[in-house]
N, C-alpha and C. Protein backbone atom coordinates (compact mmCIF):
# COMPACT_ATOMS: atom_id res chain seq x y z
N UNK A 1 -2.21 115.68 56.33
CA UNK A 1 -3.13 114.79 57.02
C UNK A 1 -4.16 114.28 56.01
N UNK A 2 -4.41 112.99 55.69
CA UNK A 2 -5.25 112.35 54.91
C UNK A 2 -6.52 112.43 55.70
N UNK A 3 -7.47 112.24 54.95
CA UNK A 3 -9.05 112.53 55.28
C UNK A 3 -9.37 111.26 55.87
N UNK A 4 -10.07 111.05 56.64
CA UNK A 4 -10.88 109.92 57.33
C UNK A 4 -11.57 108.92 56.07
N UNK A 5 -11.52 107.99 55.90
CA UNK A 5 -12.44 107.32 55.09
C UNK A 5 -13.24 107.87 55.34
N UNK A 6 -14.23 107.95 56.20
CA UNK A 6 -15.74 108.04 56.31
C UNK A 6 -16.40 109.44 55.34
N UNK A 7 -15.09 110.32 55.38
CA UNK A 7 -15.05 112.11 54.62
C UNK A 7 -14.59 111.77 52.82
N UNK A 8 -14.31 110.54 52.58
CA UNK A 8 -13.58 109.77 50.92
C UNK A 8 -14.48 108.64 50.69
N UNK A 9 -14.09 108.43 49.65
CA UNK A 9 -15.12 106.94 48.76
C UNK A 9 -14.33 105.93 49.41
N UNK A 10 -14.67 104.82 49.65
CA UNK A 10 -13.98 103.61 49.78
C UNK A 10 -13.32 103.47 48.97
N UNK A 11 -11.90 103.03 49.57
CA UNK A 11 -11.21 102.52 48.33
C UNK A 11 -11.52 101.13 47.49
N UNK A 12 -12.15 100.65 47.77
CA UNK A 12 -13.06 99.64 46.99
C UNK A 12 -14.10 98.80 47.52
N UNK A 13 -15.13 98.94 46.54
CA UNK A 13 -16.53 97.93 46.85
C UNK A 13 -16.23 96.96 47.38
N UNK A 14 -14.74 95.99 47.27
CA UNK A 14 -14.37 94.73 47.84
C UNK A 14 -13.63 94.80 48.59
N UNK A 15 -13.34 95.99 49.67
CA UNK A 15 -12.40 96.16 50.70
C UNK A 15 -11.93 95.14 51.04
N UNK A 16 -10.72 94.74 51.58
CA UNK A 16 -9.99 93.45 51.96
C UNK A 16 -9.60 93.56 53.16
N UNK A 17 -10.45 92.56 53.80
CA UNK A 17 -9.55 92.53 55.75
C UNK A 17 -10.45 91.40 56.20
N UNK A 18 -9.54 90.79 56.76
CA UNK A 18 -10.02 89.44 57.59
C UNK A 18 -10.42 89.72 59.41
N UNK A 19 -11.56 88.95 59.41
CA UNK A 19 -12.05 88.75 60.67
C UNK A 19 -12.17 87.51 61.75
N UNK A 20 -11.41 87.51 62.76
CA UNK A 20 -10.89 86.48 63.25
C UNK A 20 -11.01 87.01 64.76
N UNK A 21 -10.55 85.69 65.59
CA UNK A 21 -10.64 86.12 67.19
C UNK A 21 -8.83 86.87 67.46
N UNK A 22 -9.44 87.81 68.00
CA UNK A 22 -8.06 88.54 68.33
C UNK A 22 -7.21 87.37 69.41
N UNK A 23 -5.59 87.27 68.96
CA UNK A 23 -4.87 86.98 70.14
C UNK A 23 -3.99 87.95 70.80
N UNK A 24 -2.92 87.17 71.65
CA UNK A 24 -2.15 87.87 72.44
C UNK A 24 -1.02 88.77 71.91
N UNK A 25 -0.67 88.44 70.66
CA UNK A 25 0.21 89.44 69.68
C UNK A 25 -1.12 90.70 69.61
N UNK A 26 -2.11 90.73 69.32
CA UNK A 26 -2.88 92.15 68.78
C UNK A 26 -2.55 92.96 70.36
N UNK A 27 -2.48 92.87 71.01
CA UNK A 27 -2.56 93.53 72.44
C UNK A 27 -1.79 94.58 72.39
N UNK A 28 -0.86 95.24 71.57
CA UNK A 28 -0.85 96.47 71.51
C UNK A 28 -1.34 97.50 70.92
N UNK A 29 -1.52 96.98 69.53
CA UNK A 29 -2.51 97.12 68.83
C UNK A 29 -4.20 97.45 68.55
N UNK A 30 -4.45 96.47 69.42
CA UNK A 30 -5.64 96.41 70.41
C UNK A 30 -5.68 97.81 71.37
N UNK A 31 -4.93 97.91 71.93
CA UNK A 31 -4.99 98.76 72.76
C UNK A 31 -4.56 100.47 72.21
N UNK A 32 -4.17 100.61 71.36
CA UNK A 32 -4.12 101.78 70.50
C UNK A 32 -5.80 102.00 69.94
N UNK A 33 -6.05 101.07 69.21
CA UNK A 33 -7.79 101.16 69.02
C UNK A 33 -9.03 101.43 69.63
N UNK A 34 -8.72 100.59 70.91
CA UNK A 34 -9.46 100.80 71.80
C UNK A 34 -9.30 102.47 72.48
N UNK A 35 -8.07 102.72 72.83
CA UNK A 35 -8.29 104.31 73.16
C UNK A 35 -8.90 105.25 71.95
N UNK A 36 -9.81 105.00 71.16
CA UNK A 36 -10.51 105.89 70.50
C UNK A 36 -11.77 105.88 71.03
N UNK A 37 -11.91 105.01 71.23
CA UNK A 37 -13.78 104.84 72.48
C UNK A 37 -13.59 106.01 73.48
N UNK A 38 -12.49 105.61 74.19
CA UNK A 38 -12.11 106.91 75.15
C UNK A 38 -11.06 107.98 75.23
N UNK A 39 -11.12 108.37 74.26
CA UNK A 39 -9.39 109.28 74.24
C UNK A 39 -9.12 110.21 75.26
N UNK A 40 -9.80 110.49 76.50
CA UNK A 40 -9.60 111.37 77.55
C UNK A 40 -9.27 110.58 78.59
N UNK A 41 -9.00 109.13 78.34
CA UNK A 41 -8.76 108.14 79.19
C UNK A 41 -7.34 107.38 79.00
N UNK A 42 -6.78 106.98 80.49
CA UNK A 42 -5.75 106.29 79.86
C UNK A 42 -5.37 105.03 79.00
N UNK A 43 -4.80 104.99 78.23
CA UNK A 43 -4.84 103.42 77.34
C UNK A 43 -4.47 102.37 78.01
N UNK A 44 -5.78 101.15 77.38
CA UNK A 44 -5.29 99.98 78.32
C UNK A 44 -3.77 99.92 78.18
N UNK A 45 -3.38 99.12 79.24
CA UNK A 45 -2.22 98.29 79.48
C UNK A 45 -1.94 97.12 78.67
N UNK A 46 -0.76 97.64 77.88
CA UNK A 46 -0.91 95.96 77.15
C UNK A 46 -0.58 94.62 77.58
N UNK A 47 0.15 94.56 78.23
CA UNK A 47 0.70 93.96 78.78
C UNK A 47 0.05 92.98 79.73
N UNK A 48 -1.00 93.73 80.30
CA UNK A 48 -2.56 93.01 81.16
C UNK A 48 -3.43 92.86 80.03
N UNK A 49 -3.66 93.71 78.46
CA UNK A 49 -4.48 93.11 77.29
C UNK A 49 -3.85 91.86 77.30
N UNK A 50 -2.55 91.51 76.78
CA UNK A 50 -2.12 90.03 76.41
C UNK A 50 -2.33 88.90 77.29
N UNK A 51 -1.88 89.55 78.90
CA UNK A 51 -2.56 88.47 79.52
C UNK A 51 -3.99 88.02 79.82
N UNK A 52 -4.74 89.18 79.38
CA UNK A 52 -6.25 88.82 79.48
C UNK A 52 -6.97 87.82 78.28
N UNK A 53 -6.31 88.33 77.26
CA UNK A 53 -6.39 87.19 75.62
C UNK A 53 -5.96 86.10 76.17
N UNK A 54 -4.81 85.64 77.01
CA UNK A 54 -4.37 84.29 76.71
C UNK A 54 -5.02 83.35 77.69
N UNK A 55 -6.30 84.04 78.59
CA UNK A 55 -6.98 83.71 79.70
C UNK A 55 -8.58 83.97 79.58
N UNK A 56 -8.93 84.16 78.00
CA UNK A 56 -10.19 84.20 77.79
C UNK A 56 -11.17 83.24 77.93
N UNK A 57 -12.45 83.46 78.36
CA UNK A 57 -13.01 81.96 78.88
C UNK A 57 -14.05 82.26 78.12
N UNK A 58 -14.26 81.18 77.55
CA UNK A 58 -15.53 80.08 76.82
C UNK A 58 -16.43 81.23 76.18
N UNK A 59 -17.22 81.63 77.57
CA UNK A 59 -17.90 82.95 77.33
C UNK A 59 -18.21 84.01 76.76
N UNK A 60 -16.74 84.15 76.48
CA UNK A 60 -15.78 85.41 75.41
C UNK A 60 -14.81 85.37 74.20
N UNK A 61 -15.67 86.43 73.43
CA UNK A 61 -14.62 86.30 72.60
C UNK A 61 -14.72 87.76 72.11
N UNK A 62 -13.49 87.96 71.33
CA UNK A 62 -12.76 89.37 71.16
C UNK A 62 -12.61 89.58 69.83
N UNK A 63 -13.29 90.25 69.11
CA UNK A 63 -13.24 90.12 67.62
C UNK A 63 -12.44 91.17 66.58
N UNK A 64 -11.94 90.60 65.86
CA UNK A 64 -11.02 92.01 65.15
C UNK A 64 -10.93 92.14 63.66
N UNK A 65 -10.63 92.80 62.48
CA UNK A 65 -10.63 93.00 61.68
C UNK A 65 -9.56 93.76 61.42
N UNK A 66 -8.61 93.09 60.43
CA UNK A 66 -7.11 93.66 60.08
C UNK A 66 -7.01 93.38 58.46
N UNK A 67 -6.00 94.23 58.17
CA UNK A 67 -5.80 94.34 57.06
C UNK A 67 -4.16 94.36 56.90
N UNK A 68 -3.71 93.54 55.83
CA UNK A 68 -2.04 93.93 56.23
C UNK A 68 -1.41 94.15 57.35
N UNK A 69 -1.84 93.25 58.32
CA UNK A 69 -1.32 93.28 59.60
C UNK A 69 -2.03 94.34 60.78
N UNK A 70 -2.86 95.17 60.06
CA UNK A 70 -3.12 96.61 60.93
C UNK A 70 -4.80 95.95 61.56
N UNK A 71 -4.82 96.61 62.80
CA UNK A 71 -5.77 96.21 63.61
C UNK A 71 -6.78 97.48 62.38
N UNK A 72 -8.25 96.90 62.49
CA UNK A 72 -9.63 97.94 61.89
C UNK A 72 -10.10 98.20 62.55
N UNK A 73 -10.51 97.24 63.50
CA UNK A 73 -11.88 97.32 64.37
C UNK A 73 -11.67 96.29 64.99
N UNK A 74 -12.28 96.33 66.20
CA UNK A 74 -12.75 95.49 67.72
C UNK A 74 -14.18 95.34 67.61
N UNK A 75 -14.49 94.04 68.40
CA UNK A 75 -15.51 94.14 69.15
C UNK A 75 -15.39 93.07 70.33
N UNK A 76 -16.23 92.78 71.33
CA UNK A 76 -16.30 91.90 72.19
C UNK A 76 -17.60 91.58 72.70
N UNK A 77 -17.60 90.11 72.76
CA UNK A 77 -19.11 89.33 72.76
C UNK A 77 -18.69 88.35 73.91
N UNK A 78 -20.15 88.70 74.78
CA UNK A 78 -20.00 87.85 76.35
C UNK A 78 -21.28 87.08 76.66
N UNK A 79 -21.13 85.96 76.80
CA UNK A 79 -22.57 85.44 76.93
C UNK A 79 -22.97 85.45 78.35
N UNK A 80 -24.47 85.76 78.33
CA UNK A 80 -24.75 85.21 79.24
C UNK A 80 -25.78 84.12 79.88
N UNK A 81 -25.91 83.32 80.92
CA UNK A 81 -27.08 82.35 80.95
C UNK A 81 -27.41 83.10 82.21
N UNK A 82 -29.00 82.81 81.69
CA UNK A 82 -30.37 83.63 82.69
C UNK A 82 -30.54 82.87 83.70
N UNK A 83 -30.30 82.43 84.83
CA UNK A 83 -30.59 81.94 86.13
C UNK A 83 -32.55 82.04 86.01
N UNK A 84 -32.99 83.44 85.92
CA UNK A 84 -34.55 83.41 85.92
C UNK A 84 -35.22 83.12 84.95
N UNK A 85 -34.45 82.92 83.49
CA UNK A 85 -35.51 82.14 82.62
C UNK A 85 -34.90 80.69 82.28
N UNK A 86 -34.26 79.91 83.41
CA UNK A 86 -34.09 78.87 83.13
C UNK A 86 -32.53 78.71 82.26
N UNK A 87 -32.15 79.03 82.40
CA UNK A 87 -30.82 79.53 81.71
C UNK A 87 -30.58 79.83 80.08
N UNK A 88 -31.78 80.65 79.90
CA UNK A 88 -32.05 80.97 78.38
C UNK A 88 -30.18 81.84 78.24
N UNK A 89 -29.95 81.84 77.33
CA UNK A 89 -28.96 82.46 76.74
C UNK A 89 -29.32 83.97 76.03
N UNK A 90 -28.09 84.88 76.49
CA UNK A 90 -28.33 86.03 75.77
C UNK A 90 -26.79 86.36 75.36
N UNK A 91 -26.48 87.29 74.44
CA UNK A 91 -25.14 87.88 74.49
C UNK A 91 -25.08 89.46 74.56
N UNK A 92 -23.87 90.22 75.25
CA UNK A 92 -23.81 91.43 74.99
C UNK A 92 -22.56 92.20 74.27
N UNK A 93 -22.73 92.60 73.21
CA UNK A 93 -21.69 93.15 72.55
C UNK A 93 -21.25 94.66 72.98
N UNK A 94 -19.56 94.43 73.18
CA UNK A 94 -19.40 95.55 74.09
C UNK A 94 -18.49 96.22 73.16
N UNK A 95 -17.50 97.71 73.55
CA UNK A 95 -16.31 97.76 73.13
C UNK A 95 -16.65 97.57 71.40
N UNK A 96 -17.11 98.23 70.88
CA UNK A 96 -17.12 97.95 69.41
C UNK A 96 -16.15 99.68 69.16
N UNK A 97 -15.56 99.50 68.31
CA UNK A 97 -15.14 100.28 67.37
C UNK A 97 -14.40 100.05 66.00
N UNK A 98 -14.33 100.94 65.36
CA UNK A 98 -13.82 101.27 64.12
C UNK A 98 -12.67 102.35 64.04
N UNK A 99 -11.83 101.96 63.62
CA UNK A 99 -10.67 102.89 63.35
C UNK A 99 -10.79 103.99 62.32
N UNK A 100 -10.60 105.40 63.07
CA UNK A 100 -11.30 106.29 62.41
C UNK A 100 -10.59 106.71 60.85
N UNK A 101 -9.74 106.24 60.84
CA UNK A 101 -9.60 105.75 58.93
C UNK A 101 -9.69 104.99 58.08
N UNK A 102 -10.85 103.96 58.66
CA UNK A 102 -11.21 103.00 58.01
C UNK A 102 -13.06 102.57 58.01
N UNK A 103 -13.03 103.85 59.15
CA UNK A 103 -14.97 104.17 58.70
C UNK A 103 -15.47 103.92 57.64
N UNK A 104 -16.59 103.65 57.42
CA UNK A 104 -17.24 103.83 55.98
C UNK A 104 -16.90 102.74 55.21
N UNK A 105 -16.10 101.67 55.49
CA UNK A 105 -15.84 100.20 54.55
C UNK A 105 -16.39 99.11 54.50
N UNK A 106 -17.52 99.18 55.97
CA UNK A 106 -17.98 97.99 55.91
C UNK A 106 -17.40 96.97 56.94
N UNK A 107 -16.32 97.38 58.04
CA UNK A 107 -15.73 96.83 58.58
C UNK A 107 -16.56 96.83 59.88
N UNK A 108 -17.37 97.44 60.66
CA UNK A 108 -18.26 97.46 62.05
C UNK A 108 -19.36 96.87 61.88
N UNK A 109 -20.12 96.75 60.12
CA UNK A 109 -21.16 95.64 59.27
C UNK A 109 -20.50 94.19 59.71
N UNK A 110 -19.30 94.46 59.12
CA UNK A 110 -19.09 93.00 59.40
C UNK A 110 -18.64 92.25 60.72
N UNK A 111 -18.32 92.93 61.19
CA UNK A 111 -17.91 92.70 62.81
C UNK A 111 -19.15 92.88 63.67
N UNK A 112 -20.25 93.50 63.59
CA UNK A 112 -21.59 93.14 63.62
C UNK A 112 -22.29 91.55 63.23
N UNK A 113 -22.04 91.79 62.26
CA UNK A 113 -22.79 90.50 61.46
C UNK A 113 -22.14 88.99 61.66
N UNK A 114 -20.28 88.93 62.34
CA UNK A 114 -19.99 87.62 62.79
C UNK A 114 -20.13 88.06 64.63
N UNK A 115 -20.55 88.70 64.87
CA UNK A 115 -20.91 89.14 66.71
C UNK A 115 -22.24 88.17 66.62
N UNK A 116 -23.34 88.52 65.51
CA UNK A 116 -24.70 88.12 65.54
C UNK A 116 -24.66 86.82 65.84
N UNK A 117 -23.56 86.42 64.41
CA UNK A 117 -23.51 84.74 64.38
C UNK A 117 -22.82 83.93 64.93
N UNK A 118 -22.27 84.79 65.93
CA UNK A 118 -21.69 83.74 67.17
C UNK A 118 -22.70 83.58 68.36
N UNK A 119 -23.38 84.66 68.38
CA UNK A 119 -24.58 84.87 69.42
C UNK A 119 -26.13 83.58 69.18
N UNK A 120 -26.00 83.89 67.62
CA UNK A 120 -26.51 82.53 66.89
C UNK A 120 -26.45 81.34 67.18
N UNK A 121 -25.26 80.90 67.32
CA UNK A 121 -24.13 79.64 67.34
C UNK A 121 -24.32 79.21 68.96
N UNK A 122 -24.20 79.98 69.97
CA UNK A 122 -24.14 80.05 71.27
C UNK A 122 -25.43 79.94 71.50
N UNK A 123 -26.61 79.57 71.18
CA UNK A 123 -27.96 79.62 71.36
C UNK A 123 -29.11 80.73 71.49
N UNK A 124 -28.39 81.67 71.73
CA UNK A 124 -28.66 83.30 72.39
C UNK A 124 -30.27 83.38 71.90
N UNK A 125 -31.08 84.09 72.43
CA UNK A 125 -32.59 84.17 72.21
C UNK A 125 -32.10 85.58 72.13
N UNK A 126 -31.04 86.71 72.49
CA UNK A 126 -31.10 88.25 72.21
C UNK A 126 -29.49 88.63 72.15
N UNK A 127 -29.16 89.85 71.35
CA UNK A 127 -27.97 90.06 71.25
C UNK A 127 -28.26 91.69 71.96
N UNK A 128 -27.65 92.28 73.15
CA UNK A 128 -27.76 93.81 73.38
C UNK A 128 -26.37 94.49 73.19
N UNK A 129 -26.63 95.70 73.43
CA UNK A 129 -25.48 96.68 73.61
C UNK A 129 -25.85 97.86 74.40
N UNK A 130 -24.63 98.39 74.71
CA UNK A 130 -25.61 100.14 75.33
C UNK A 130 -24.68 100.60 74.38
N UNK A 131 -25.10 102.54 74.56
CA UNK A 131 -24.15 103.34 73.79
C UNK A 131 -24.24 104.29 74.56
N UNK A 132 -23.19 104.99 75.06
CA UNK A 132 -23.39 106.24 75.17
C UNK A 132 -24.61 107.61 74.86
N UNK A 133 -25.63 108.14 74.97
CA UNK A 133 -26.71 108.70 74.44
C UNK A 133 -26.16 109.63 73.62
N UNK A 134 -25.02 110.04 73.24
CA UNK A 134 -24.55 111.55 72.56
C UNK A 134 -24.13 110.86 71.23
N UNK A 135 -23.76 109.24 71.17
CA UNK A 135 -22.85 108.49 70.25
C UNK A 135 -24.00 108.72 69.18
N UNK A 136 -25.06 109.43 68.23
CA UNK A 136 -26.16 109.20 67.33
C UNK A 136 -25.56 108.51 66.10
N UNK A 137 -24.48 109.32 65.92
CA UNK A 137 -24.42 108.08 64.57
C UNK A 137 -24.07 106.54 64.66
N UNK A 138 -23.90 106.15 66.27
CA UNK A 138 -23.60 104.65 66.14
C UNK A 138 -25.24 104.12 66.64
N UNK A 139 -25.71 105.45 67.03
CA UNK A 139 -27.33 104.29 66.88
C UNK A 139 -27.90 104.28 65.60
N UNK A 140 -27.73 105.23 64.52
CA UNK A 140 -28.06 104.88 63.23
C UNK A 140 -27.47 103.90 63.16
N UNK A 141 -26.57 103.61 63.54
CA UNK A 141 -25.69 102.12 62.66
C UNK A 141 -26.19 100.95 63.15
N UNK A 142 -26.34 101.23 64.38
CA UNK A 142 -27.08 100.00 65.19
C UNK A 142 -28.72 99.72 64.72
N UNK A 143 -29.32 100.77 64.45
CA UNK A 143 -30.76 100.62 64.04
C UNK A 143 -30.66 99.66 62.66
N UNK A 144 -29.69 100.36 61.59
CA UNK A 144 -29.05 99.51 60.48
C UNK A 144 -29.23 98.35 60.64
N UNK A 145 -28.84 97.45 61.61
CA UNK A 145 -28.41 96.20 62.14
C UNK A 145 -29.67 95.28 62.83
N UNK A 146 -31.04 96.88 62.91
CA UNK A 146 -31.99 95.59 63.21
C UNK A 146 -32.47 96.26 64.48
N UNK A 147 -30.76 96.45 65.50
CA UNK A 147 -31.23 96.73 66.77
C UNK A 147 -32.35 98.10 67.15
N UNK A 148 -33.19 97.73 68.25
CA UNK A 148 -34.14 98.50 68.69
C UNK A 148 -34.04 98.65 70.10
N UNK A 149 -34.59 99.89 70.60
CA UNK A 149 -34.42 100.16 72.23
C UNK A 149 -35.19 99.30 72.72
N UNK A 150 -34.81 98.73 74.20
CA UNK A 150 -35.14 97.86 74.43
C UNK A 150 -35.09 97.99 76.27
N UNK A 151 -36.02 98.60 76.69
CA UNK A 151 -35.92 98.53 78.51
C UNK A 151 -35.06 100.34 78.56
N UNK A 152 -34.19 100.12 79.59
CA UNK A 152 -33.59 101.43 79.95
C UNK A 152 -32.64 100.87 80.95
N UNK A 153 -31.50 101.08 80.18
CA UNK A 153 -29.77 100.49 80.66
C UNK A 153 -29.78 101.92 82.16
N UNK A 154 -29.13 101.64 83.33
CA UNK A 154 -28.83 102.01 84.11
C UNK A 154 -27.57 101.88 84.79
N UNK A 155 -26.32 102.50 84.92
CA UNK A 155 -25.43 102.47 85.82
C UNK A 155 -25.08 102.91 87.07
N UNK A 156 -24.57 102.32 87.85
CA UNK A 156 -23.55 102.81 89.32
C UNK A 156 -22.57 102.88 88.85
N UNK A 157 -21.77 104.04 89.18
CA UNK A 157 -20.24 103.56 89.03
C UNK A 157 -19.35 103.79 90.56
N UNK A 158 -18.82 102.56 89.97
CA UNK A 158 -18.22 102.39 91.30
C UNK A 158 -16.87 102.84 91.32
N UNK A 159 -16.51 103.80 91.24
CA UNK A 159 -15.35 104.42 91.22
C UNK A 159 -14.49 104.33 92.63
């Protein structure tokens, strides 16, 4: 078993992987990644991933980072317009991860940093996220990035 990047040096200062909007081919792929957010959970469906990519609206977009064909990292950015401040714009970045052998490269920086600048692009006056409270090292990463607590996220679940 090879060590996690994040436990090794990068294999180089100029890591190589492109960042682009995921399509309907990543959807299995996608969905192998994504069960690392939740591994006690069942993996999406790909099959409903592909049809959800090929039915993405305006709003959304699904961000990925691959290398030689291999999915790195996800993220997903949803805008929204404020009905009470006049329809100021905000975005929320959801679903972020990193593939846990490719930690430590710079790949969740950068999938961060084109999340920002689409949020940019889209007019957005704020970019949020929640995290899990136990996740600490992704709020170091997030603090990294600028972000600061901000109010107090609350759920129902409607199970």
């Amino acid at each position: 078993m090879r060590p996690a990047a994040s436990q090794s040096l990068p294999d180089s200062p100029f890591t190589d992987y492109h960042l682009r909007a995921a399509s309907v081919t990543d959807a299995t792929a996608l969905a192998a990644l994504l069960q690392q957010l939740a591994p006690d959970e069942p993996r999406a469906d790909a099959k409903l991933l592909a049809l959800r990519l090929s039915e993405l609206p305006i709003s959304r977009v699904v961000l990925v980072a691959e290398r030689d064909g291999k999915l790195l990292g996800t993220c997903t950015l949803n805008l929204i317009e404020h009905l009470a401040h006049n329809f100021a714009r905000s975005a929320i970045v959801e679903d972020v991860v990193v593939d846990g052998d490719a930690r430590g490269l710079g790949i969740g920086q950068a999938l961060m940093g084109k999340a920002i600048e689409r949020a940019r692009a889209w007019g957005c006056y704020k970019l949020a996220l929640s995290s899990n409270q136990s996740r600490e090292a992704a709020h170091a990463f997030y603090a990294g990035r600028g972000f600061k607590p901000h109010g107090i996220s609350l759920a129902l679940m409607l199970d």
